[in-house]
C-alpha atoms as a PDB file:
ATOM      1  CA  UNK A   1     -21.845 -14.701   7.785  1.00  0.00           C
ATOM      2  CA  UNK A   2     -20.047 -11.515   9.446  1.00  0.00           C
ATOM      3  CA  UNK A   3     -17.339  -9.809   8.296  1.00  0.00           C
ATOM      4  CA  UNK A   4     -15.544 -11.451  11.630  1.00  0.00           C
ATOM      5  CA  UNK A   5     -16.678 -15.059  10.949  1.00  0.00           C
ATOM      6  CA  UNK A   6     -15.119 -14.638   7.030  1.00  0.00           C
ATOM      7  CA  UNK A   7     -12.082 -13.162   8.314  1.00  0.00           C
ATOM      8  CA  UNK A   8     -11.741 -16.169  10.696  1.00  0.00           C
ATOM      9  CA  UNK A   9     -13.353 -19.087   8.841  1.00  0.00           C
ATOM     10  CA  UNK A  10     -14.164 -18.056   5.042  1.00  0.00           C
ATOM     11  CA  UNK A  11     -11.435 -20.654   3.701  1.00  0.00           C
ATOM     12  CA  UNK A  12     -12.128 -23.245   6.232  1.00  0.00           C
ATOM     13  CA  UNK A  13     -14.182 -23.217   9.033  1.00  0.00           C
ATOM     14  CA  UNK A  14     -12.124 -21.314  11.799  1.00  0.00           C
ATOM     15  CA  UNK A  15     -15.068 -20.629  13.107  1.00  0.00           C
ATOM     16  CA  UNK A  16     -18.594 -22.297  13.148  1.00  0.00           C
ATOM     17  CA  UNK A  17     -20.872 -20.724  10.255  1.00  0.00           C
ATOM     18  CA  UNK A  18     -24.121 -21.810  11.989  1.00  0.00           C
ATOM     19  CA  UNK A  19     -24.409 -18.671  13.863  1.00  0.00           C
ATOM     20  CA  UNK A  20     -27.480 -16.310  12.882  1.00  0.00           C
ATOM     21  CA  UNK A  21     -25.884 -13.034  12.314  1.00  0.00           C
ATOM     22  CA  UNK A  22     -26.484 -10.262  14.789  1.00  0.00           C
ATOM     23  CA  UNK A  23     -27.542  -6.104  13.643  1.00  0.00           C
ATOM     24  CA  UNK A  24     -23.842  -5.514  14.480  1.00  0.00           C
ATOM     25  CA  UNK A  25     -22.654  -7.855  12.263  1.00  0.00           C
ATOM     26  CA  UNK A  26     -24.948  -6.159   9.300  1.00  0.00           C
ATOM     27  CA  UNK A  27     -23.986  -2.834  10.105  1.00  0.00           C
ATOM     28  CA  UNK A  28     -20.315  -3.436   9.743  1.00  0.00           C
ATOM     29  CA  UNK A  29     -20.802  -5.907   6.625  1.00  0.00           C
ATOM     30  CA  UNK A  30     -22.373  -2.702   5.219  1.00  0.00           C
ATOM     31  CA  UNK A  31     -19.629  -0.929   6.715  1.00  0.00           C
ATOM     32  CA  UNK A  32     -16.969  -2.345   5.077  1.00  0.00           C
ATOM     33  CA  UNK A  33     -18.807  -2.028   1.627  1.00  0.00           C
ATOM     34  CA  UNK A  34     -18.682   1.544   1.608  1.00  0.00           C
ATOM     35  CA  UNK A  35     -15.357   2.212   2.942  1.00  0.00           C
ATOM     36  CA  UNK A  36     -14.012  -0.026   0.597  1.00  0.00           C
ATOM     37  CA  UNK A  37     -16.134   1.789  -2.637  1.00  0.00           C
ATOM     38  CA  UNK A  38     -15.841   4.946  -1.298  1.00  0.00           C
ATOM     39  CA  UNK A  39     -12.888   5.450   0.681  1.00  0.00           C
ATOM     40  CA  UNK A  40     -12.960   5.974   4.623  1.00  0.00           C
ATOM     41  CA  UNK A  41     -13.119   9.189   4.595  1.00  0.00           C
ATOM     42  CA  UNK A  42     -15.924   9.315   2.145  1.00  0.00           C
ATOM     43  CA  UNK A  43     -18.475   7.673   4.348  1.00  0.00           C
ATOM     44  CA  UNK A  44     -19.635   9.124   7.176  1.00  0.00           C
ATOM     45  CA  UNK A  45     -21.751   7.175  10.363  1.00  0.00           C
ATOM     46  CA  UNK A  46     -24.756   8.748   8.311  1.00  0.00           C
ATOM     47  CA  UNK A  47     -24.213   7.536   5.131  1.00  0.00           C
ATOM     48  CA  UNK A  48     -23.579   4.129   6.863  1.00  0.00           C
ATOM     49  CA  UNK A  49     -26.879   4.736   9.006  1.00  0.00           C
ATOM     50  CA  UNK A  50     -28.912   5.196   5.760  1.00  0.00           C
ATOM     51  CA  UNK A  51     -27.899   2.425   4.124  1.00  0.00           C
ATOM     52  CA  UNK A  52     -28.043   0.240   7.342  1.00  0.00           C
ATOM     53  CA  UNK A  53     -31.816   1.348   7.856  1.00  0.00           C
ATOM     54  CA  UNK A  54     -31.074   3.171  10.929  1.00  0.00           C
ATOM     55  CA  UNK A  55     -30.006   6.542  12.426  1.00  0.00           C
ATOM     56  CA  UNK A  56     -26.635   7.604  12.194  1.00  0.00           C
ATOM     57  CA  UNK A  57     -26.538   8.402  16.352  1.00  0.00           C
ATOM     58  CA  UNK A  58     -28.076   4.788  16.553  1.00  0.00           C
ATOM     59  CA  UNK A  59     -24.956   3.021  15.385  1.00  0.00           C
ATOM     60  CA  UNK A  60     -23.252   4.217  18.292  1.00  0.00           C
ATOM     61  CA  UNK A  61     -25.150   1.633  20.143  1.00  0.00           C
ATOM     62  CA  UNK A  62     -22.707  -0.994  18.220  1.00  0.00           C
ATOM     63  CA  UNK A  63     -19.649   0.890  17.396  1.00  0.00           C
ATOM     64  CA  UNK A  64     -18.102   3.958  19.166  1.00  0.00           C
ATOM     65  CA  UNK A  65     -17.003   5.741  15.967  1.00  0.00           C
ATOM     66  CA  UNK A  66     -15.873   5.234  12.532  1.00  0.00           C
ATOM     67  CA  UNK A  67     -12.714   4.310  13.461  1.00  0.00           C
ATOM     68  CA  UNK A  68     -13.681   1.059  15.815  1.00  0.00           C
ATOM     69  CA  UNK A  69     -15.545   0.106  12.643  1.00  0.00           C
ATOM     70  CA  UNK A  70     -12.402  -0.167  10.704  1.00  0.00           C
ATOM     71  CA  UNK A  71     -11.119  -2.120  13.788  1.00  0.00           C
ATOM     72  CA  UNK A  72     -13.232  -4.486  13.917  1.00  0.00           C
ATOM     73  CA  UNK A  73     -13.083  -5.113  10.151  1.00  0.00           C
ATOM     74  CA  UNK A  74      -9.401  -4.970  10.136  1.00  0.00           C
ATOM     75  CA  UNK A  75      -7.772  -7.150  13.111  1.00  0.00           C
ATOM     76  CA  UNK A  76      -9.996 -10.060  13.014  1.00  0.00           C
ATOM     77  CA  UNK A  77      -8.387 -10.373   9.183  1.00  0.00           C
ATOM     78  CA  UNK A  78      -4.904 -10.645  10.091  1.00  0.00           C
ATOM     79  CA  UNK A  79      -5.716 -13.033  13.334  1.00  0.00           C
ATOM     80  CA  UNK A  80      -8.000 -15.251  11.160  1.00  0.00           C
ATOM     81  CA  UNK A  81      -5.307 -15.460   8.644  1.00  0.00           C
ATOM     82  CA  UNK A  82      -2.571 -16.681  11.257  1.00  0.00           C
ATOM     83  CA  UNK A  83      -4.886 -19.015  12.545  1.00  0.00           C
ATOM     84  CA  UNK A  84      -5.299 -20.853   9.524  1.00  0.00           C
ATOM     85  CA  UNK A  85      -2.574 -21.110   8.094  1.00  0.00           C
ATOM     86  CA  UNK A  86      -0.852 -22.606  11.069  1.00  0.00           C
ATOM     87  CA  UNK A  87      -4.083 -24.525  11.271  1.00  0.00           C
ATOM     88  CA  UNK A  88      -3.190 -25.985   7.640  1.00  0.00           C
ATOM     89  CA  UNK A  89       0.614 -26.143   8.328  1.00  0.00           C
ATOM     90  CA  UNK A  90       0.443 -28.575  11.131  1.00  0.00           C
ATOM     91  CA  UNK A  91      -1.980 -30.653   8.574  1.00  0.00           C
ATOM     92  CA  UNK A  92       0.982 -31.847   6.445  1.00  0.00           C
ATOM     93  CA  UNK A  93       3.882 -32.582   8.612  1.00  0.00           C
ATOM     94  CA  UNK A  94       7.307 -33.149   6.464  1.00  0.00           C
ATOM     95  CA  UNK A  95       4.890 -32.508   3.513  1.00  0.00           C
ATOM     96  CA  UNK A  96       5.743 -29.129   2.180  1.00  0.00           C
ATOM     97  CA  UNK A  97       4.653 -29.296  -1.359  1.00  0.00           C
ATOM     98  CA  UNK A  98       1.016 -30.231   0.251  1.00  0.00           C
ATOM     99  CA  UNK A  99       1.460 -27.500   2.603  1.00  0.00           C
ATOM    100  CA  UNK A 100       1.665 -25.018   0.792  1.00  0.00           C
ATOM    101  CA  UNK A 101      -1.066 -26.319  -1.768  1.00  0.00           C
ATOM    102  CA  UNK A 102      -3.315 -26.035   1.226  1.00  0.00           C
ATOM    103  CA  UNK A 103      -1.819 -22.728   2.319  1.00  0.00           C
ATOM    104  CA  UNK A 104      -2.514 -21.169  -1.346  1.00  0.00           C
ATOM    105  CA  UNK A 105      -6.461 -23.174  -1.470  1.00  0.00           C
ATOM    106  CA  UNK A 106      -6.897 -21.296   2.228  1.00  0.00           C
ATOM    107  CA  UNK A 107      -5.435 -17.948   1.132  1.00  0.00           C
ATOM    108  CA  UNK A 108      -7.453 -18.200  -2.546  1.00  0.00           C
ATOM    109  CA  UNK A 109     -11.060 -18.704  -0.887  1.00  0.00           C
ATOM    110  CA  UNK A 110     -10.294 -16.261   1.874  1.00  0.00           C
ATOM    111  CA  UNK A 111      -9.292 -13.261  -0.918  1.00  0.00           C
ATOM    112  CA  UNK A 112     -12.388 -14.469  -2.876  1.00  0.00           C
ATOM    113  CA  UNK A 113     -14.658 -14.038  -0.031  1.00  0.00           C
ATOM    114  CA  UNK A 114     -13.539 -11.139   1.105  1.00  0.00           C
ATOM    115  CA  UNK A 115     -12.530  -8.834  -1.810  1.00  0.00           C
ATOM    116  CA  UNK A 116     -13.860  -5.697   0.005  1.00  0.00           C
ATOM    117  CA  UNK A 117     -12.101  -6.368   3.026  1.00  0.00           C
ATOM    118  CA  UNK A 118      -8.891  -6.549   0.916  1.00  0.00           C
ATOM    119  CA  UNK A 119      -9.463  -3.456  -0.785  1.00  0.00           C
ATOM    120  CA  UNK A 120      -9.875  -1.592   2.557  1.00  0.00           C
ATOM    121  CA  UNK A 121      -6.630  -3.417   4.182  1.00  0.00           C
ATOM    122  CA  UNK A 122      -4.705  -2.300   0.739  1.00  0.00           C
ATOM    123  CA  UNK A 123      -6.346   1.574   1.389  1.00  0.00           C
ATOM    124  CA  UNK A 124      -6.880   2.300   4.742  1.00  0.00           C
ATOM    125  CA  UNK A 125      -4.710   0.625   7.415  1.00  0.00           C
ATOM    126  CA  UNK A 126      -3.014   3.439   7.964  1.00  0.00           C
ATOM    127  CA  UNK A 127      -6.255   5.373   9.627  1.00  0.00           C
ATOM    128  CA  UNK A 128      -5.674   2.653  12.414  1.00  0.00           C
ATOM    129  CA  UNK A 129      -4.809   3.961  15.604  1.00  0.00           C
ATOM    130  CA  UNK A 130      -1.113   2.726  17.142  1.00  0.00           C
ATOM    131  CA  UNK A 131      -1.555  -0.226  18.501  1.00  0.00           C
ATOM    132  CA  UNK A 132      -4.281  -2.164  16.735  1.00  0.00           C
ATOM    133  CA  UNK A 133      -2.211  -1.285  13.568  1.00  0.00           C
ATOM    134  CA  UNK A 134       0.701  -2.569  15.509  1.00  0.00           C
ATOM    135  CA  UNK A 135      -1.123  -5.487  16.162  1.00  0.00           C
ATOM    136  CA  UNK A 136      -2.050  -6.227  12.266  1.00  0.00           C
ATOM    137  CA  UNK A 137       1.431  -5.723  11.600  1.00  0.00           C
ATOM    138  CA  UNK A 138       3.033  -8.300  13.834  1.00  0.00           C
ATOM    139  CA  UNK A 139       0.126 -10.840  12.869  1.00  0.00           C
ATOM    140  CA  UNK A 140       0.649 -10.713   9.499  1.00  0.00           C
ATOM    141  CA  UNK A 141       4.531 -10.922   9.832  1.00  0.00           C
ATOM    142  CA  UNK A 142       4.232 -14.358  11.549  1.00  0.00           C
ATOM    143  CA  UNK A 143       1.596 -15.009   8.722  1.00  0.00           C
ATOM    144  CA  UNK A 144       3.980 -14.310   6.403  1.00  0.00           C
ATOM    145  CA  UNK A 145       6.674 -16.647   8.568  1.00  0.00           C
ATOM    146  CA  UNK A 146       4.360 -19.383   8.064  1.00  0.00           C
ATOM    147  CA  UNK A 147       5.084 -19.261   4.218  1.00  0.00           C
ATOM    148  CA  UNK A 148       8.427 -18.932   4.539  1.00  0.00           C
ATOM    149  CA  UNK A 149       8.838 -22.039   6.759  1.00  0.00           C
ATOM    150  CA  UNK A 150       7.319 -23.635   3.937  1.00  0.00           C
ATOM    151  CA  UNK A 151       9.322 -22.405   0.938  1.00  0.00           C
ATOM    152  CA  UNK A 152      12.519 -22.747   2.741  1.00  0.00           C
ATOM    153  CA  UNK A 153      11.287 -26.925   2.637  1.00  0.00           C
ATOM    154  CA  UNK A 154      10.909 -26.689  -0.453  1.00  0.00           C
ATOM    155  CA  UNK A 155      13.302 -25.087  -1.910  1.00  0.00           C
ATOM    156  CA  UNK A 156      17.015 -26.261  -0.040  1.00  0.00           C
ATOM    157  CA  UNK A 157      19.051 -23.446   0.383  1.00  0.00           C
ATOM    158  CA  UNK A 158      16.806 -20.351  -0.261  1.00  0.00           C
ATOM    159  CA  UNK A 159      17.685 -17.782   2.359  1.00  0.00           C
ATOM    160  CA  UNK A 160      14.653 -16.578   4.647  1.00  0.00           C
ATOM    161  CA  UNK A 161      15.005 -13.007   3.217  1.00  0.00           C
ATOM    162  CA  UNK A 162      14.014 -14.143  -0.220  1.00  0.00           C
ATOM    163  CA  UNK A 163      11.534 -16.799   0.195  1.00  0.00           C
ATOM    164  CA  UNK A 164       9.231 -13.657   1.962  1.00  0.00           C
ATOM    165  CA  UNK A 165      10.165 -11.954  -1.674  1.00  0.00           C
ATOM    166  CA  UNK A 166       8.454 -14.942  -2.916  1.00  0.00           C
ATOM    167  CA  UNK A 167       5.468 -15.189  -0.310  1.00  0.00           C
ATOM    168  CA  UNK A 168       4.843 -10.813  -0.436  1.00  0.00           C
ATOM    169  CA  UNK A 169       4.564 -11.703  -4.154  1.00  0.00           C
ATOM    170  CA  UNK A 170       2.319 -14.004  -3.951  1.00  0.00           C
ATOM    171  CA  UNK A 171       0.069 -12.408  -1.279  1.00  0.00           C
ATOM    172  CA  UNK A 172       0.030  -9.545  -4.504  1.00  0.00           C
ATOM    173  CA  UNK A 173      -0.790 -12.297  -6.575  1.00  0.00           C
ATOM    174  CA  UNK A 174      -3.966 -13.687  -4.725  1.00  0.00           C
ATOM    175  CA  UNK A 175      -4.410 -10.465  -3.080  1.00  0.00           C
ATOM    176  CA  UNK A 176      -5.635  -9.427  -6.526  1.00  0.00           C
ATOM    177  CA  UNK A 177      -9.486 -10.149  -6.315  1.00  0.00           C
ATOM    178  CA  UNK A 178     -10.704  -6.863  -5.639  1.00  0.00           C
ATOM    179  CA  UNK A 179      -9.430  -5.840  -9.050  1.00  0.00           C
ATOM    180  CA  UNK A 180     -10.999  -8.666 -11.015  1.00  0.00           C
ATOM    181  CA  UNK A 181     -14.263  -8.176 -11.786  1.00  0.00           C
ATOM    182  CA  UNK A 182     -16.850 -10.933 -12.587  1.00  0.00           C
ATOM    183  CA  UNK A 183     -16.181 -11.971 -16.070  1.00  0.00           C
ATOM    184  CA  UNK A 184     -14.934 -14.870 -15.088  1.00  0.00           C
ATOM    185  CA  UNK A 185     -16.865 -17.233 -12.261  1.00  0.00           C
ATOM    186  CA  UNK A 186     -15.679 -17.667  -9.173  1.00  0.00           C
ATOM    187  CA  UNK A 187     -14.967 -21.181  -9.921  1.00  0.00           C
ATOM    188  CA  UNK A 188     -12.525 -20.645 -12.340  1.00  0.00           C
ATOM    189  CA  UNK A 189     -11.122 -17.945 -10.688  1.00  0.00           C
ATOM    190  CA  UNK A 190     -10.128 -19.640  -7.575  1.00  0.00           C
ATOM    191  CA  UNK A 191      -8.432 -22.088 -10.330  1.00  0.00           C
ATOM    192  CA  UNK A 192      -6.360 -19.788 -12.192  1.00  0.00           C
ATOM    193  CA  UNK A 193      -5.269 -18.235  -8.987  1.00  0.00           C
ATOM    194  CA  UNK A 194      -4.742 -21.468  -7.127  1.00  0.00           C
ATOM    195  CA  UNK A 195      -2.591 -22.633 -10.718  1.00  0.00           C
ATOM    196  CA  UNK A 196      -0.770 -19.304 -11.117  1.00  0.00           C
ATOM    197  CA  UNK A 197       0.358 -19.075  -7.194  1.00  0.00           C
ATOM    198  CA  UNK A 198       1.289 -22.341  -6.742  1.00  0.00           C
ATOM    199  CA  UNK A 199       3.156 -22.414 -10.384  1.00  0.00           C
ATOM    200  CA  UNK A 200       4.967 -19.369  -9.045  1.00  0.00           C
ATOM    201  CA  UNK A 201       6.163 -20.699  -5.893  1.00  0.00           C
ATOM    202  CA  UNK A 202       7.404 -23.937  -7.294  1.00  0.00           C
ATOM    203  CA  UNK A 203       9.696 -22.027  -9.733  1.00  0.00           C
ATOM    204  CA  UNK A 204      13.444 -22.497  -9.630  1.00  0.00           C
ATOM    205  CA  UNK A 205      14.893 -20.246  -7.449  1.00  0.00           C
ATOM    206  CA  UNK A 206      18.855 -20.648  -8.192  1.00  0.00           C
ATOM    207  CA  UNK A 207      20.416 -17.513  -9.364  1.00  0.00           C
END
């Protein structure tokens, strides 16, 4: 599956997973690797030519430039992310303990899948140009208003302001994957993340 298709569908099925995956969607699955071990700048449309299995001047035939690379990895993210959770907010009407137990189980398998992708969101947004960095901006704010529509159910009388304290932390908290290593299966990660999130967000609150 493409870097796209995770973005959209790794922690639930946005998007069909059927789909044979196309050269483009190899070359930026590479693409993301290295920018993500290396740093953007480090790579160059060579380096990601040579590991691809073609010419640097060939990728051009898929990508303008280095920079619609990290596009295409980047924005599909944040609009994959919205989709879901609303997807998995309108699943548990006047529920919000279950909503956001399936917000955190969408957000876990999404950060486990996509650990690179994570890595080059924390590093390299900034390289965006204007408005597709606008873009990723304003979909991950409504993201994060999805959470807080959530918390403020759950918790009567937290202001807005401080249950997205509570949902920024535990984006860090989940967010954490590219850092973990594989000591510990994936299995058990997901459960220790699912467990420390949620145990997080159910904490009192009161001052």
């Amino acid at each position: 599956m493409s870097v796209e298709q995770r973005a959209r569908g790794a922690a639930g099925g946005v998007t069909g997973t059927g789909r044979r995956r196309s050269r483009r969607d190899e070359i930026l699955e590479i693409a993301v690797g290295l920018f993500a071990s290396r740093g953007y700048h480090g790579v160059s449309m060579d380096d990601i030519g040579a590991a691809a299995g073609v010419t640097g001047p060939a990728l051009y035939h898929h990508f303008a430039g280095k920079e619609a690379m990290l596009v295409a990895a980047l924005v599909p993210v944040s609009e994959g992310l919205l989709d879901g959770g609303r997807e998995r907010a309108a699943g548990h009407p006047d529920d919000p303990r279950g909503t956001l137990e399936s917000l955190i189980d969408f957000h876990v398998e999404f950060a486990l899948a996509n650990p690179a992708v994570i890595a080059l969101h924390l590093h390299e947004l900034d390289r965006l140009p204007d408005e597709p960095r606008r873009r990723i901006r304003r979909l991950q704010r409504m993201y994060v208003e999805e959470w807080v529509t959530v918390l403020t159910a759950l918790h009567p009388g937290l202001p807005a302001s401080e249950a997205r304290v509570l949902a920024h932390a535990a984006f860090g908290l989940m967010n954490s994957t590219p850092f973990l290593g594989g000591e510990v299966d994936r299995r058990r990660r997901a459960a220790l993340l699912r467990a420390a999130t949620l145990a997080a967000l159910l904490a009192e609150t009161a001052a």
